[in-house]
Protein backbone atom coordinates (compact mmCIF):
# COMPACT_ATOMS: atom_id res chain seq x y z
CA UNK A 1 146.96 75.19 95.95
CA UNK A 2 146.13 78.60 97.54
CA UNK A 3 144.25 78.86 100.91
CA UNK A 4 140.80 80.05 99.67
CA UNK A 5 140.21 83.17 101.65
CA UNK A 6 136.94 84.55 101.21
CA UNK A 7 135.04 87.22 103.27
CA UNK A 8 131.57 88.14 103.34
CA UNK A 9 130.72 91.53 104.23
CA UNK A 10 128.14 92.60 106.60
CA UNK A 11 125.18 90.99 105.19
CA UNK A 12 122.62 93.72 106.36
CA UNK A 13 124.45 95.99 104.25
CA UNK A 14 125.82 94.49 101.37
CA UNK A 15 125.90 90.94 99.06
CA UNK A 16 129.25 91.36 97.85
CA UNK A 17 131.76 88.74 98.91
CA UNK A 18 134.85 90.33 98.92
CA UNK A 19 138.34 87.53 97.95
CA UNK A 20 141.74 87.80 98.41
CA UNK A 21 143.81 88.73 95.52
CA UNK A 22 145.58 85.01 95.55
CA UNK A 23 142.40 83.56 95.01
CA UNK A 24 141.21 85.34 92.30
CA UNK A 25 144.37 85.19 90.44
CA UNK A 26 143.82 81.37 90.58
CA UNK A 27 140.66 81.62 89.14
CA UNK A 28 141.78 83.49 86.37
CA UNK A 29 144.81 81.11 86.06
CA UNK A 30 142.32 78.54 85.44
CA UNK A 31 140.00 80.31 83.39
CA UNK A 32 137.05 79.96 85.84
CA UNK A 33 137.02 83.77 85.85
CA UNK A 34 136.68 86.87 84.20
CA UNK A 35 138.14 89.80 86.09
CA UNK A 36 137.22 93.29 84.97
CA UNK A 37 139.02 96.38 86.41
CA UNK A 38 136.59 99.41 87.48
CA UNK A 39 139.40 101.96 87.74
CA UNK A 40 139.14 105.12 85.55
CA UNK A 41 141.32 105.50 82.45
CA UNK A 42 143.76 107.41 83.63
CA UNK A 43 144.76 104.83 86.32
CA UNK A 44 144.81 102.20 83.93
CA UNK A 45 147.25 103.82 82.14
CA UNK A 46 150.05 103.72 84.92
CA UNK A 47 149.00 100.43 85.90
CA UNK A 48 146.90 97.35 84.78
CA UNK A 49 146.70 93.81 85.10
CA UNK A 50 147.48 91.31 81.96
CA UNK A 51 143.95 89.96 80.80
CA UNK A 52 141.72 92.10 82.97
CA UNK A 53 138.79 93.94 81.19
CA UNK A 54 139.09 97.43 81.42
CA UNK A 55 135.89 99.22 82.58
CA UNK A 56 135.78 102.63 84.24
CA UNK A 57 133.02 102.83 87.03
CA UNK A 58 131.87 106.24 85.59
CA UNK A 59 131.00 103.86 82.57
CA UNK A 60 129.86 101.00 83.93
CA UNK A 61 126.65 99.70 82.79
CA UNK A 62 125.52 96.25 84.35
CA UNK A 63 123.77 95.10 81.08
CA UNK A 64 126.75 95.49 79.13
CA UNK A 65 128.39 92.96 81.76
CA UNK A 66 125.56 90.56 81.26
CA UNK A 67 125.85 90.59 77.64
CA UNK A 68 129.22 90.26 76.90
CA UNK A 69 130.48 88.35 80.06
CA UNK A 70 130.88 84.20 79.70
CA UNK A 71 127.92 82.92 81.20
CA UNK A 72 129.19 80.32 83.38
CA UNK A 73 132.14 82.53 84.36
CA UNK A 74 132.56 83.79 87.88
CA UNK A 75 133.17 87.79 87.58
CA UNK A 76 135.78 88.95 89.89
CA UNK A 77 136.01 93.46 90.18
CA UNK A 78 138.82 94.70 91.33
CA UNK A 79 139.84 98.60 91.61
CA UNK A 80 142.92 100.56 93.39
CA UNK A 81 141.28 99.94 97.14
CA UNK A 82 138.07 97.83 96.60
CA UNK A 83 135.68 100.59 97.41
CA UNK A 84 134.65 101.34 93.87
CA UNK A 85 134.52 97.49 92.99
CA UNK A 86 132.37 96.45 95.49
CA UNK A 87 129.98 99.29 94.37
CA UNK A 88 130.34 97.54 90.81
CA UNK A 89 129.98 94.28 92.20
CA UNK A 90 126.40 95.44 93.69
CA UNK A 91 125.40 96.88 90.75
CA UNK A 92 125.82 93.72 89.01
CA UNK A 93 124.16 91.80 91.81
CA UNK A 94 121.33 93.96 91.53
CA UNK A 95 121.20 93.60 87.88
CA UNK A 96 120.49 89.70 88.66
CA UNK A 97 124.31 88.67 88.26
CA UNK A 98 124.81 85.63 90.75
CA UNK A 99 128.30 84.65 90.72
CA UNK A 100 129.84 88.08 91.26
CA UNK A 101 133.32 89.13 94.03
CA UNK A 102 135.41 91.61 94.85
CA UNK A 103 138.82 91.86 95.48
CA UNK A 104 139.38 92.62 98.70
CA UNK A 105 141.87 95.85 98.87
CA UNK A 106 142.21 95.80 95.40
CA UNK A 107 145.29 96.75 93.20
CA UNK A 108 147.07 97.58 96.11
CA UNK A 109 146.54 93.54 97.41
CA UNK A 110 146.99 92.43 94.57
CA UNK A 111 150.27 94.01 94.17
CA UNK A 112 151.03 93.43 97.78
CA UNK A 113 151.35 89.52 96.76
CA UNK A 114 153.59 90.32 94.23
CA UNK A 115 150.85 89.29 91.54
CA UNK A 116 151.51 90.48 87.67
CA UNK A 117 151.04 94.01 86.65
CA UNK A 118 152.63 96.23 84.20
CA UNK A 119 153.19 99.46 85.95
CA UNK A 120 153.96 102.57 83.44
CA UNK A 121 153.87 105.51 85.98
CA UNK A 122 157.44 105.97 85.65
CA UNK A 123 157.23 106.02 81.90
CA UNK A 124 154.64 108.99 82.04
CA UNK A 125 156.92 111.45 83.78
């Protein structure tokens, strides 16, 4: 079983608690999760994680996460660096979204710990 590594950012600044990518790929492993990907479109088309719910921060609408999401499901954002996904993250927190994280370094972790990703950029040459 992974180490659980979870950090919690400052807490006079934000509510977003920010996981490694290990972590969150065991929660999706075991279905306690529901990761959606805040990168724009034409990232996702080099790169993108099997299962992940595409939805581009210039499009993202907290509501439509609330409606659509499992309830009981833990939402994990992830983007290329974890900047945009944290502002995602507090979006949703705001919206009244409890269980709510953010992959910490995003895509780049994640691929750092050799998780799964298709990767297309060389195809798009």
């Amino acid at each position: 079983m992974p180490t659980q590594n979870v950090t919690v950012l400052n807490p006079d600044q934000s509510s977003v608690i920010e996981i490694d990518a290990e972590l969150a790929n065991s929660w999706l492993e075991a279905d306690e999760a529901v990761l959606l990907d805040v990168r724009e479109q034409e990232e996702l088309e080099m790169e993108w994680i099997p299962g992940a719910t595409p939805m581009p921060l210039s499009k993202f609408d907290a509501k439509i996460v609330a409606e659509t999401v499992m309830a009981n499901a833990k939402i994990v954002v992830i983007c290329f660096t974890g900047r945009r996904s944290i502002d995602a993250a507090e979006r949703l927190i705001d919206f009244g979204i409890k269980e709510v994280y953010s992959v910490k370094d995003g895509l780049l972790a994640w691929n750092a710990a050799g998780l799964e990703s298709i990767d297309q950029s060389a195809l798009l040459i």
